[in-house]
PDB file of N, CA and C in Angstrom:
ATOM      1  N   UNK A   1     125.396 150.873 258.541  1.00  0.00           N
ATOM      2  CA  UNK A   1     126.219 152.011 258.240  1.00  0.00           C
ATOM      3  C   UNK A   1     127.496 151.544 257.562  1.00  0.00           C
ATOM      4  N   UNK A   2     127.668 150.691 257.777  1.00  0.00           N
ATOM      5  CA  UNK A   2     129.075 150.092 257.556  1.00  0.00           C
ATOM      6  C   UNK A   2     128.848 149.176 256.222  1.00  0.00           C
ATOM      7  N   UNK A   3     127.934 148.750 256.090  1.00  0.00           N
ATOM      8  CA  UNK A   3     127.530 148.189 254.566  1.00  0.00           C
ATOM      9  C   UNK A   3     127.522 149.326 253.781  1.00  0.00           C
ATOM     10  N   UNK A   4     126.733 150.712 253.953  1.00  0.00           N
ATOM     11  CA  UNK A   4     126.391 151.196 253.052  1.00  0.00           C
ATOM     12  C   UNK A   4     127.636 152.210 252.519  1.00  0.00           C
ATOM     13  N   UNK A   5     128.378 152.116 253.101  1.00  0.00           N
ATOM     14  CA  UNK A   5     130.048 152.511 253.333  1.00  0.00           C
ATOM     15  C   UNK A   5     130.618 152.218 252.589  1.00  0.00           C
ATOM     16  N   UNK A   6     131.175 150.597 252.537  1.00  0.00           N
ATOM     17  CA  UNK A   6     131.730 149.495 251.740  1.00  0.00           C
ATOM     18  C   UNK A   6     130.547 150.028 250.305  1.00  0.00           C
ATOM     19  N   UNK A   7     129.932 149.850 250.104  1.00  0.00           N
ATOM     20  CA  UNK A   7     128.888 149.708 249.183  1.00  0.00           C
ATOM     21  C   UNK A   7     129.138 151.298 248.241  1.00  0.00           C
ATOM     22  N   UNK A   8     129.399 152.161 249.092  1.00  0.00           N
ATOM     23  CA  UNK A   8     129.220 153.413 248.082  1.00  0.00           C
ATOM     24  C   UNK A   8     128.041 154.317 248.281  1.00  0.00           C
ATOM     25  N   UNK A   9     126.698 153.721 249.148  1.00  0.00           N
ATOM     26  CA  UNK A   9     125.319 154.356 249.065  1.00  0.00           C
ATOM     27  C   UNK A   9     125.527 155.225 250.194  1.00  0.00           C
ATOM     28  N   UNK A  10     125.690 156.533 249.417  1.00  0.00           N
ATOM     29  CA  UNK A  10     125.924 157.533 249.886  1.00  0.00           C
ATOM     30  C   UNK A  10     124.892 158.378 250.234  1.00  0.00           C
ATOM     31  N   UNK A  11     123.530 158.201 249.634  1.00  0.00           N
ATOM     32  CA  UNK A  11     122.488 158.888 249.768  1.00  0.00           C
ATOM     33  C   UNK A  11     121.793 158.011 251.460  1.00  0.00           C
ATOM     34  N   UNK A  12     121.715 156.769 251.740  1.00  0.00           N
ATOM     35  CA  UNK A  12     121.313 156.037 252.588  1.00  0.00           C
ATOM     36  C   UNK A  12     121.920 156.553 253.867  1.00  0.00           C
ATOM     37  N   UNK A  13     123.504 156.281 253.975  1.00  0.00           N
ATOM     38  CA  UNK A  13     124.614 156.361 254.220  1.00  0.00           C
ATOM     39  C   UNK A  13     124.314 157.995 255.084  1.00  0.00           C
ATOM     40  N   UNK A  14     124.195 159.125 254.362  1.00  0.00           N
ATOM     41  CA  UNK A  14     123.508 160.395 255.180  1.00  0.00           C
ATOM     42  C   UNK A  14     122.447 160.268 255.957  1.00  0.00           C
ATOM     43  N   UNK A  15     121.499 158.921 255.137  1.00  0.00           N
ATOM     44  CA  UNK A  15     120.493 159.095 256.437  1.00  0.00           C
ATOM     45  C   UNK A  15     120.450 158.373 257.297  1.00  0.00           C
ATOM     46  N   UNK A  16     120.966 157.801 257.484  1.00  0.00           N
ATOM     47  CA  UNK A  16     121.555 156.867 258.924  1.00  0.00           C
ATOM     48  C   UNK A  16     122.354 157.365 259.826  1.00  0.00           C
ATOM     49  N   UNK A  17     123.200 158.071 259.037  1.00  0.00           N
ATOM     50  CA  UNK A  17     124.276 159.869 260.254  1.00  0.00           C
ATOM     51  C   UNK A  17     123.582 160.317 260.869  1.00  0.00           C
ATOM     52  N   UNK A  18     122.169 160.481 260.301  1.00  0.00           N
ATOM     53  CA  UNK A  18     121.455 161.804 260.654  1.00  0.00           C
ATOM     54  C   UNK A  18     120.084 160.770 262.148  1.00  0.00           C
ATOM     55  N   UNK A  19     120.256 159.836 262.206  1.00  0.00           N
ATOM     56  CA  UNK A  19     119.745 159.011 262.806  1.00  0.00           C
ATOM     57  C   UNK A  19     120.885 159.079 264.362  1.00  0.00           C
ATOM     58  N   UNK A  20     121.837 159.229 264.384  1.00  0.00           N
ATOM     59  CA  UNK A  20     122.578 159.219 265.212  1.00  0.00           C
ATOM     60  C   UNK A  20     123.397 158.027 265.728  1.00  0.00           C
ATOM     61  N   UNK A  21     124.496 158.188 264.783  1.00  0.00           N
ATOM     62  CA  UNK A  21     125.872 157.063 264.438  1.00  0.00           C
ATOM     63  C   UNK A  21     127.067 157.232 265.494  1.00  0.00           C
ATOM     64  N   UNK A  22     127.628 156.767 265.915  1.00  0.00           N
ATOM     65  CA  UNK A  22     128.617 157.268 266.961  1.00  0.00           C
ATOM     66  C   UNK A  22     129.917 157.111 266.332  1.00  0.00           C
ATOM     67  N   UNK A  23     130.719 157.794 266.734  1.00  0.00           N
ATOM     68  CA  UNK A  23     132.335 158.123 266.115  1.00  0.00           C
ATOM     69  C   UNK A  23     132.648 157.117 265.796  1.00  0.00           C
ATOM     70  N   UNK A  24     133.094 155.891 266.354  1.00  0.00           N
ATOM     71  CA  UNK A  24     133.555 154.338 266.530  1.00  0.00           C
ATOM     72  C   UNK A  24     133.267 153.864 265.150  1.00  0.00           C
ATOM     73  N   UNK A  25     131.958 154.187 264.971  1.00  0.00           N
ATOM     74  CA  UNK A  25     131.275 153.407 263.574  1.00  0.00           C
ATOM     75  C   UNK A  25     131.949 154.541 262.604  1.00  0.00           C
ATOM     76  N   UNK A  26     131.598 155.593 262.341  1.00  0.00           N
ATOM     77  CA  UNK A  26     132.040 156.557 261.570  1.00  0.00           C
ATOM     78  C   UNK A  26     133.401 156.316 261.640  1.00  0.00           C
ATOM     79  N   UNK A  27     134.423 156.242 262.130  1.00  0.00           N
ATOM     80  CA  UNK A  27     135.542 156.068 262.309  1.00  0.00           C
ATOM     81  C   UNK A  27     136.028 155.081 261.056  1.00  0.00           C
ATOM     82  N   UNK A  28     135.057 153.384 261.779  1.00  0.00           N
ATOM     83  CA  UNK A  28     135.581 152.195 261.136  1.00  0.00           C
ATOM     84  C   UNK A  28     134.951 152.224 259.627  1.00  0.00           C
ATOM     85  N   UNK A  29     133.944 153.356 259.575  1.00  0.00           N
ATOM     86  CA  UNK A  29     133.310 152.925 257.912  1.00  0.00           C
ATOM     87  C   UNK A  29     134.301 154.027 257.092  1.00  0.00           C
ATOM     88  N   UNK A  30     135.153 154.658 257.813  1.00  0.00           N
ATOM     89  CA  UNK A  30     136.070 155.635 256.723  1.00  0.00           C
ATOM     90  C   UNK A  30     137.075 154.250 256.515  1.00  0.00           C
ATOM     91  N   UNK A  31     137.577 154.051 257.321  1.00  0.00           N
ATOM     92  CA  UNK A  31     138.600 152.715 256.575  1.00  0.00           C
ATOM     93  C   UNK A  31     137.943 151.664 255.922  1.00  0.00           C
ATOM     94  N   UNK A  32     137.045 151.118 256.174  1.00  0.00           N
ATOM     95  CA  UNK A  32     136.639 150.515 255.153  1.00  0.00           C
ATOM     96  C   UNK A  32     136.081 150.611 253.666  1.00  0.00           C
ATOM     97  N   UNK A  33     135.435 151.983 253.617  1.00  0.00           N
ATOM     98  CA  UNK A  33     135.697 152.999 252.555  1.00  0.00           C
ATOM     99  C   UNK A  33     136.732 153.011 251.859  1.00  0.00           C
ATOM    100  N   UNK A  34     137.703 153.701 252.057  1.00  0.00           N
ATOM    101  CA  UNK A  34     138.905 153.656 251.751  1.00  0.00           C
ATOM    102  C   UNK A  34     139.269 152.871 251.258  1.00  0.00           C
ATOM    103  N   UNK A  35     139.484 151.631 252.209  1.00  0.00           N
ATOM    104  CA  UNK A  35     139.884 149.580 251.341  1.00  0.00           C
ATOM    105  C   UNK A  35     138.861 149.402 250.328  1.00  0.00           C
ATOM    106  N   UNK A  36     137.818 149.730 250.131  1.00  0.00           N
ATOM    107  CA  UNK A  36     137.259 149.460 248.976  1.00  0.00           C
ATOM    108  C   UNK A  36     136.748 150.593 247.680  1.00  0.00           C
ATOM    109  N   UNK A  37     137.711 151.981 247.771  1.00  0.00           N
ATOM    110  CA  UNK A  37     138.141 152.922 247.052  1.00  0.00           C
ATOM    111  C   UNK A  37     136.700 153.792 246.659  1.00  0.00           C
ATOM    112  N   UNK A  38     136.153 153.941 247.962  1.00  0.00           N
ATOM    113  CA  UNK A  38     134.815 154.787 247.563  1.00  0.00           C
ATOM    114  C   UNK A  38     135.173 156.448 248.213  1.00  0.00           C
ATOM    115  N   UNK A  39     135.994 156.598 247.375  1.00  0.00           N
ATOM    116  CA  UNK A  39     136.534 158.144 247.352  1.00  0.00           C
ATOM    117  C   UNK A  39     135.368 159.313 248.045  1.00  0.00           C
ATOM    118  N   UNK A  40     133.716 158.894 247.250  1.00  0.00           N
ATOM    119  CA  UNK A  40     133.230 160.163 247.568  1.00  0.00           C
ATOM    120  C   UNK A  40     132.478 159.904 249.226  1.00  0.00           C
ATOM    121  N   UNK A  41     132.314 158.420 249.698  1.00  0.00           N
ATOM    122  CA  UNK A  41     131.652 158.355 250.983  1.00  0.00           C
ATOM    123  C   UNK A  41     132.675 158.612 252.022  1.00  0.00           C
ATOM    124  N   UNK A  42     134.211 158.768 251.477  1.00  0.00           N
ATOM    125  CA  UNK A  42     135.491 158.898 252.500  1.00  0.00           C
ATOM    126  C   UNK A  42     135.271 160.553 252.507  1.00  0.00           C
ATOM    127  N   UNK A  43     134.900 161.101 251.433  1.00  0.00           N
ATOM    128  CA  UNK A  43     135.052 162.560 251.574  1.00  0.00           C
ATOM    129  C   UNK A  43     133.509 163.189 252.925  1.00  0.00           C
ATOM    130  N   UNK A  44     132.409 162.461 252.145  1.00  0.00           N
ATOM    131  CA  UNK A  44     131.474 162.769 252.861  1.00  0.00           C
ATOM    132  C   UNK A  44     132.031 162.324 254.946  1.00  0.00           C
ATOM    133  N   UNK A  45     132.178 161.134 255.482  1.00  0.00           N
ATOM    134  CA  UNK A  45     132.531 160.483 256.841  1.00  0.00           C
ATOM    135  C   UNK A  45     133.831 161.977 257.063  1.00  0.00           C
ATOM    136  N   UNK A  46     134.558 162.517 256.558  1.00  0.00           N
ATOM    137  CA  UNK A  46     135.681 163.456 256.798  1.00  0.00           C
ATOM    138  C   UNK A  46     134.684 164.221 256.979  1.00  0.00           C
ATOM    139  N   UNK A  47     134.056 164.543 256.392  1.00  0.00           N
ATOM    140  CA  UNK A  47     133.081 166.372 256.409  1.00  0.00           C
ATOM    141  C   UNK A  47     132.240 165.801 257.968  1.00  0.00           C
ATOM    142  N   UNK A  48     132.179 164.886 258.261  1.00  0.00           N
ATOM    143  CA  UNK A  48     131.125 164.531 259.455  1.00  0.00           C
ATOM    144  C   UNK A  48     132.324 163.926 260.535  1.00  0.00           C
ATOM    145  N   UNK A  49     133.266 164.453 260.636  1.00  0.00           N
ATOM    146  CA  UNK A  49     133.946 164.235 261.216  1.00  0.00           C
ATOM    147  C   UNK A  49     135.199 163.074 261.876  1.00  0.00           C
ATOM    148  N   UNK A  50     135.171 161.867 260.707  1.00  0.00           N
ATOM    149  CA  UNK A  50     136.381 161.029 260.858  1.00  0.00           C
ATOM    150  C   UNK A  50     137.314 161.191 260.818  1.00  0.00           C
ATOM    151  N   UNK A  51     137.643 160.270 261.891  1.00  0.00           N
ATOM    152  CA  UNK A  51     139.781 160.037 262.598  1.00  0.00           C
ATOM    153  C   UNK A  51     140.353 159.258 261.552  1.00  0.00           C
ATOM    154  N   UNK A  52     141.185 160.252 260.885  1.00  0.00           N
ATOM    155  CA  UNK A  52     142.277 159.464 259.999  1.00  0.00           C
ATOM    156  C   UNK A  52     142.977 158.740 260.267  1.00  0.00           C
ATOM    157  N   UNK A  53     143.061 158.868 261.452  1.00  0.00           N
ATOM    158  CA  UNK A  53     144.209 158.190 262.365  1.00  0.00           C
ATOM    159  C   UNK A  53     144.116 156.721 262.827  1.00  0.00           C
ATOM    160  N   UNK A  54     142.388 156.304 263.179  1.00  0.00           N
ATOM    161  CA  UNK A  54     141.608 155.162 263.333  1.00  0.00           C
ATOM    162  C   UNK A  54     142.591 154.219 263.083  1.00  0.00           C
ATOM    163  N   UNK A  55     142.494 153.307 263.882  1.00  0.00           N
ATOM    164  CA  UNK A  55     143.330 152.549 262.956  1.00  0.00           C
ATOM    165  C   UNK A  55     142.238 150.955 262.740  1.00  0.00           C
ATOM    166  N   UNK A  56     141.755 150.808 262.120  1.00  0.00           N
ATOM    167  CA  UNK A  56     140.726 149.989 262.005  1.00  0.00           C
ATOM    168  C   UNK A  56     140.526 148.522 262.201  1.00  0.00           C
ATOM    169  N   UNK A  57     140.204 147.961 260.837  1.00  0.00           N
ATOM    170  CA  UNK A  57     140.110 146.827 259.913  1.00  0.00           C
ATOM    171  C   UNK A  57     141.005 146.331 259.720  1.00  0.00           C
ATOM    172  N   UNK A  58     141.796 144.674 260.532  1.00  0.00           N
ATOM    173  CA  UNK A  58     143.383 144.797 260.575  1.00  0.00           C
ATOM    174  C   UNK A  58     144.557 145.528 260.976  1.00  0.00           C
ATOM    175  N   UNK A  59     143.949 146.530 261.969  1.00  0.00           N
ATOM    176  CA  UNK A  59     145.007 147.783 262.450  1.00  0.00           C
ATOM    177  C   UNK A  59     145.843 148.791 261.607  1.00  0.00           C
ATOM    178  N   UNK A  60     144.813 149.045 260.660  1.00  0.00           N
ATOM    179  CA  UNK A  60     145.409 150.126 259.321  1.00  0.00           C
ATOM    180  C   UNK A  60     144.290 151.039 259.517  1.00  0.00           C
ATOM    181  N   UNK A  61     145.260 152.145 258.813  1.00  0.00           N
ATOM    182  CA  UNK A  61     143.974 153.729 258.845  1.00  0.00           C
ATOM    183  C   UNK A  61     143.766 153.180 257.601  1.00  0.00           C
ATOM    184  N   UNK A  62     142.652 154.701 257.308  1.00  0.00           N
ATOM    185  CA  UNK A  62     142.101 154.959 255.842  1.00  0.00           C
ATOM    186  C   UNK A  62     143.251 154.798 254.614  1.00  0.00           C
ATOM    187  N   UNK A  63     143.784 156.112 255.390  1.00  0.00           N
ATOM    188  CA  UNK A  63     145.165 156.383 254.224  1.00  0.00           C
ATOM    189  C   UNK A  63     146.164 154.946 253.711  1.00  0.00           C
ATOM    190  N   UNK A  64     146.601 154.308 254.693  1.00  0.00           N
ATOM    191  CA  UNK A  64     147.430 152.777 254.883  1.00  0.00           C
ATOM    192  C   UNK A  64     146.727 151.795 253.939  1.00  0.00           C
ATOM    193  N   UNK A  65     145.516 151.183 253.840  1.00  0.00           N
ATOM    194  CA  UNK A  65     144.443 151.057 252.894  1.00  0.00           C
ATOM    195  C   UNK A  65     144.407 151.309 251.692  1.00  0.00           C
ATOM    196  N   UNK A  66     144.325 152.845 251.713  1.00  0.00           N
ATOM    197  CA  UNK A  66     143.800 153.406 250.284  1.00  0.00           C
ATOM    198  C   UNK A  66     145.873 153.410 249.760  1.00  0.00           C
ATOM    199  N   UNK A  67     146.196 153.432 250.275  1.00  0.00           N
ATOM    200  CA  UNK A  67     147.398 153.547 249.442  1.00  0.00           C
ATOM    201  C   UNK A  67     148.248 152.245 249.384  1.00  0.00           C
ATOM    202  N   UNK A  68     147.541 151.076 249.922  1.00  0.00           N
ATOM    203  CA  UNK A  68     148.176 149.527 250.084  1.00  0.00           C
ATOM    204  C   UNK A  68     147.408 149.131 248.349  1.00  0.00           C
ATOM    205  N   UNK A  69     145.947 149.327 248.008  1.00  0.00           N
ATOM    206  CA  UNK A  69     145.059 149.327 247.188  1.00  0.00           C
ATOM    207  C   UNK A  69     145.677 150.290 245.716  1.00  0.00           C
ATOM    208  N   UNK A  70     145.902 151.076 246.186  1.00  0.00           N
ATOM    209  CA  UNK A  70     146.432 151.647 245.541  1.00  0.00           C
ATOM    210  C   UNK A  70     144.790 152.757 244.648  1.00  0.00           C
ATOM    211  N   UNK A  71     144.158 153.138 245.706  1.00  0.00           N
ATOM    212  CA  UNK A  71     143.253 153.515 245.362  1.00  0.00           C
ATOM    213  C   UNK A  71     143.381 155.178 245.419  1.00  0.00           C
ATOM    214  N   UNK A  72     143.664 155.985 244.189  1.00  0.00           N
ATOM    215  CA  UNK A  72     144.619 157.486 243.804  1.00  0.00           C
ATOM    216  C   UNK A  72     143.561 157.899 244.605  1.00  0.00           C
ATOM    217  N   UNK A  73     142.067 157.881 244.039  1.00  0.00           N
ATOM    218  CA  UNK A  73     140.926 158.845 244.684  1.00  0.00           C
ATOM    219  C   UNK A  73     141.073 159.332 245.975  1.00  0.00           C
ATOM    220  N   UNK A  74     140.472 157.647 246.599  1.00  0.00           N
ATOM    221  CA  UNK A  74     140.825 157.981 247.550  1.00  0.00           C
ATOM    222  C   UNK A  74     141.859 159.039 248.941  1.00  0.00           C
ATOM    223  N   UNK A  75     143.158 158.653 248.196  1.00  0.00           N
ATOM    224  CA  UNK A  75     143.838 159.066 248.825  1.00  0.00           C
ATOM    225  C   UNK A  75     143.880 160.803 248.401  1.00  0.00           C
ATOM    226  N   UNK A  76     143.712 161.228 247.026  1.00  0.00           N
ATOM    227  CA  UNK A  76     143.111 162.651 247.055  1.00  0.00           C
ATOM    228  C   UNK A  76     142.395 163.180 247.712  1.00  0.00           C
ATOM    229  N   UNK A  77     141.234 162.415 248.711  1.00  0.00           N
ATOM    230  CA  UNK A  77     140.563 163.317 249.550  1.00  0.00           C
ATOM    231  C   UNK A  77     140.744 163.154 251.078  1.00  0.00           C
ATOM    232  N   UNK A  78     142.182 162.561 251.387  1.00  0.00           N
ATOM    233  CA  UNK A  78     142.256 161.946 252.411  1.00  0.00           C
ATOM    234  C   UNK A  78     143.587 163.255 253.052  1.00  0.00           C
ATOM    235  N   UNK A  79     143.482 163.809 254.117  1.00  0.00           N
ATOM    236  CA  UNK A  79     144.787 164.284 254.546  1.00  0.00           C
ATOM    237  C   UNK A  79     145.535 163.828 254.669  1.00  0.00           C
ATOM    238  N   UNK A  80     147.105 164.707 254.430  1.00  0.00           N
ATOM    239  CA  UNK A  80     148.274 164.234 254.579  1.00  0.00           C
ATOM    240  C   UNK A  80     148.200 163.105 255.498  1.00  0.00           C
ATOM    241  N   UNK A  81     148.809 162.157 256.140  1.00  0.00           N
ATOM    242  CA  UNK A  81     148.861 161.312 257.531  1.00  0.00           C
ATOM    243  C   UNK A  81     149.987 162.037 258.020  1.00  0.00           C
ATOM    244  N   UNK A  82     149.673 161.950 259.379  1.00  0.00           N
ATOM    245  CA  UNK A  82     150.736 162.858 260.390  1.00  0.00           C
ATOM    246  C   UNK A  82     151.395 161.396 261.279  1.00  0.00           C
ATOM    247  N   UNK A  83     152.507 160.973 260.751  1.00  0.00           N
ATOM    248  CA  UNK A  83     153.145 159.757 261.349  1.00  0.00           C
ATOM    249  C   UNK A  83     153.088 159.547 263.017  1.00  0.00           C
ATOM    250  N   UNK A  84     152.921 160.640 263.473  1.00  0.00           N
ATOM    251  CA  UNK A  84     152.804 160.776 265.185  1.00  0.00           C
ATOM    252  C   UNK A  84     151.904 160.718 265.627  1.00  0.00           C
ATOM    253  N   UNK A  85     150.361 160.757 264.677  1.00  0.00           N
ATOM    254  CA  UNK A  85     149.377 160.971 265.780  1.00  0.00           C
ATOM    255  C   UNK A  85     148.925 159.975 265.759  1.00  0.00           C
ATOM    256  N   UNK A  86     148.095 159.334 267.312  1.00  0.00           N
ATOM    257  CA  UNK A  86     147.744 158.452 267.129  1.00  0.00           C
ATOM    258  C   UNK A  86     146.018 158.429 267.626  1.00  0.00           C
ATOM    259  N   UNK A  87     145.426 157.298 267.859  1.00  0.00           N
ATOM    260  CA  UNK A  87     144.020 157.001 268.253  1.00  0.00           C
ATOM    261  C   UNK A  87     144.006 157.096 269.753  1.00  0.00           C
ATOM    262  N   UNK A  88     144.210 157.462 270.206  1.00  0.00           N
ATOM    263  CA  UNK A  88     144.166 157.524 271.950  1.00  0.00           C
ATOM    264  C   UNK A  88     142.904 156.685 272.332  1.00  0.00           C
ATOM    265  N   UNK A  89     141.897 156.634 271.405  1.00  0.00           N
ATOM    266  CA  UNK A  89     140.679 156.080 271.721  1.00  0.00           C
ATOM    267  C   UNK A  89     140.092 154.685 271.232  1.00  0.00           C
ATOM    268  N   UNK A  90     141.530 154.040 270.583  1.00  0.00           N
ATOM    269  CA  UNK A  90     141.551 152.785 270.224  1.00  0.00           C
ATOM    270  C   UNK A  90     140.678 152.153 270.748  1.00  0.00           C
ATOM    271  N   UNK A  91     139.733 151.621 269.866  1.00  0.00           N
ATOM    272  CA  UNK A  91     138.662 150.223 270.251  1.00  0.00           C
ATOM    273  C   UNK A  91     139.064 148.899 270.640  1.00  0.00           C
ATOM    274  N   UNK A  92     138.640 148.192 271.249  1.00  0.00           N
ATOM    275  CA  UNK A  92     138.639 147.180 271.113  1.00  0.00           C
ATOM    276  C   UNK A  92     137.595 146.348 270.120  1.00  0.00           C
ATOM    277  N   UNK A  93     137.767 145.349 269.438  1.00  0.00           N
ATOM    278  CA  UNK A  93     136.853 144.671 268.967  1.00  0.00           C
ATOM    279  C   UNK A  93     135.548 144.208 269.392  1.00  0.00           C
ATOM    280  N   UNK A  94     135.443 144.390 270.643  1.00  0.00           N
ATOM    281  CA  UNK A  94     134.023 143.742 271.118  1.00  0.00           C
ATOM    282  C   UNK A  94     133.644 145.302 271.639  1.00  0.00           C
ATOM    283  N   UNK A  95     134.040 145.891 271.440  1.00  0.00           N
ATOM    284  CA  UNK A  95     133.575 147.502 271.651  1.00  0.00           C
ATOM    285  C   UNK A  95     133.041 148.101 270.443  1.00  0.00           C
ATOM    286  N   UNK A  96     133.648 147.711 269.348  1.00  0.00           N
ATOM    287  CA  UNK A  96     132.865 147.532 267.764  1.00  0.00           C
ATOM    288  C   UNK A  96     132.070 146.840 267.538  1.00  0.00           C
ATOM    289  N   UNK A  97     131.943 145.832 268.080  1.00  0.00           N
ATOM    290  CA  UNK A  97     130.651 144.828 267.977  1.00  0.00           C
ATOM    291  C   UNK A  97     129.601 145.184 268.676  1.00  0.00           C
ATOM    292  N   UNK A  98     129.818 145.655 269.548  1.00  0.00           N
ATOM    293  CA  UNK A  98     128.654 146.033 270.461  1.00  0.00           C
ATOM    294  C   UNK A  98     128.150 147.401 269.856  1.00  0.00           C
ATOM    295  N   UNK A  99     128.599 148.338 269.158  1.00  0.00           N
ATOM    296  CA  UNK A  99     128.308 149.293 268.580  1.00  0.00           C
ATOM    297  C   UNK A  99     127.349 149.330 267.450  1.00  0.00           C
ATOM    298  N   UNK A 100     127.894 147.890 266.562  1.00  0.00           N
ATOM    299  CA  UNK A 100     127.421 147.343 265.277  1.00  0.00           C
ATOM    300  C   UNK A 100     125.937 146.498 266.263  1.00  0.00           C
ATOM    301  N   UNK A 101     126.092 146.101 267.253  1.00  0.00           N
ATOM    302  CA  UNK A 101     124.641 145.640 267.527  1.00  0.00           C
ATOM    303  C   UNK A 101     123.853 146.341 267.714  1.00  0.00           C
ATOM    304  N   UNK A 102     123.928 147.614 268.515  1.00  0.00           N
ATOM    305  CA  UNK A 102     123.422 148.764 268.969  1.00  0.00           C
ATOM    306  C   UNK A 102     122.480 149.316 267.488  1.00  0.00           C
ATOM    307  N   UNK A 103     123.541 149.534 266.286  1.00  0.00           N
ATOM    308  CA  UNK A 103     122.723 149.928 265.185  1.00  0.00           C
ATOM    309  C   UNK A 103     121.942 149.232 264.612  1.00  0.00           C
ATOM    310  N   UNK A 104     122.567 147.554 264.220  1.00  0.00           N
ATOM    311  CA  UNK A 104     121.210 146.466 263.976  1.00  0.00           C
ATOM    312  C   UNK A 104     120.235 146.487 265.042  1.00  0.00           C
ATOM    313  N   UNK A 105     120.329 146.093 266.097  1.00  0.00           N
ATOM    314  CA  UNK A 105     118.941 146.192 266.928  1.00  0.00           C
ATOM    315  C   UNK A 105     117.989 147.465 267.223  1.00  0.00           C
ATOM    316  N   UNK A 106     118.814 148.988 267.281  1.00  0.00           N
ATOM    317  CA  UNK A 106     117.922 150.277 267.444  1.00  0.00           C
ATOM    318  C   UNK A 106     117.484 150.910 266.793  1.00  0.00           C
ATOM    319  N   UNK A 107     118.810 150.790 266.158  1.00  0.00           N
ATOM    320  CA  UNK A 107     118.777 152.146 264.621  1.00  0.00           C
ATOM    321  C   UNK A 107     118.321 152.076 263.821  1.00  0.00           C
ATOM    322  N   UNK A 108     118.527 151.010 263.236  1.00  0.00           N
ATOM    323  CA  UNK A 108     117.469 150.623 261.925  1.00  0.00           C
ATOM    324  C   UNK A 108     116.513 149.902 262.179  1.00  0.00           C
ATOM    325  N   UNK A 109     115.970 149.764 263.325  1.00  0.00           N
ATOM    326  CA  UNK A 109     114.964 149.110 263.545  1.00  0.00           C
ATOM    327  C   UNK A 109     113.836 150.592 263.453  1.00  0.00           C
ATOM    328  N   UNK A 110     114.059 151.761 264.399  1.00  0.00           N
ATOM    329  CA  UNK A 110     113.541 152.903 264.826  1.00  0.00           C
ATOM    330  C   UNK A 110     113.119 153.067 262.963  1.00  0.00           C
ATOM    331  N   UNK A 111     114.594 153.049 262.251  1.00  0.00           N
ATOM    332  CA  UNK A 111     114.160 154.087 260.489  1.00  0.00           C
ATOM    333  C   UNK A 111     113.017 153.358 260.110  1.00  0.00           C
ATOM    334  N   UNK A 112     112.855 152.136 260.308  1.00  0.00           N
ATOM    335  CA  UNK A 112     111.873 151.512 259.718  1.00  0.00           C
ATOM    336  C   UNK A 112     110.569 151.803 260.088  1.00  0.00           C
ATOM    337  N   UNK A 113     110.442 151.831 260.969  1.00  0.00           N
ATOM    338  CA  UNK A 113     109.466 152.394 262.179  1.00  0.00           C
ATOM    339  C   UNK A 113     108.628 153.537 261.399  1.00  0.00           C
ATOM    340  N   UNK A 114     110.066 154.276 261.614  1.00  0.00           N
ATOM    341  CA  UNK A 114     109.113 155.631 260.652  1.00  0.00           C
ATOM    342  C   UNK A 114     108.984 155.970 259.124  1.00  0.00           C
ATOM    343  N   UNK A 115     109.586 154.899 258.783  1.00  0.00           N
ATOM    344  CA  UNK A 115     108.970 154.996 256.814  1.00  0.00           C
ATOM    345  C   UNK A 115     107.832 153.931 256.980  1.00  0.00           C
ATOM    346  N   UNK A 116     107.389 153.498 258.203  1.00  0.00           N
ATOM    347  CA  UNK A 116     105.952 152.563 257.572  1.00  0.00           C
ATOM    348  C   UNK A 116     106.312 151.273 256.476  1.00  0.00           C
TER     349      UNK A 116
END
């Protein structure tokens, strides 16, 4: 999920959501999105519900990212940032890892499963 994020494959990228992705991941693939200025998969992760607020990859949101990059798109489809709010639900790193194993070992193991 998080490759296809970084990457732009936006068509893949839906069908792996639809497989059942958990916030955490959705969360961390909008900032990484963002750092690598893929405007339309940041718009799509917002419509499916990502925390702007996340604070990710190096402890920066989306917005912090897309506007360190200096990436305009991006930040066109990104809401204002509200300086006060924060992640209450801050990850830890091995709480992301374990998430990211969860999808290499289940998730895409299961898609494969069923395209034969």
């Amino acid at each position: 999920y998080l490759c296809r994020a970084i990457c732009g494959e936006l068509a893949s990228l839906e069908e792996l959501h639809q497989s059942g992705v958990r916030a955490l991941v959705v969360n961390e693939a909008l900032v990484l999105a963002a750092w690598k200025g893929k405007a339309d998969v940041c718009s799509y992760l917002l419509s499916v519900g990502a925390n702007t607020s996340h604070r990710g990859y190096r402890g920066k949101t989306a917005g912090e990212f897309a506007a360190q990059e200096g990436r305009r798109r991006v930040l066109a489809v990104l809401p204002e940032e509200d300086s006060t709010a924060t992640d209450a639900a801050q990850p830890d790193r091995g709480k992301l890892d374990q998430e990211i194993f969860y999808l290499v070992s289940v998730v895409i193991p299961q898609l494969r499963a069923t395209r034969g």
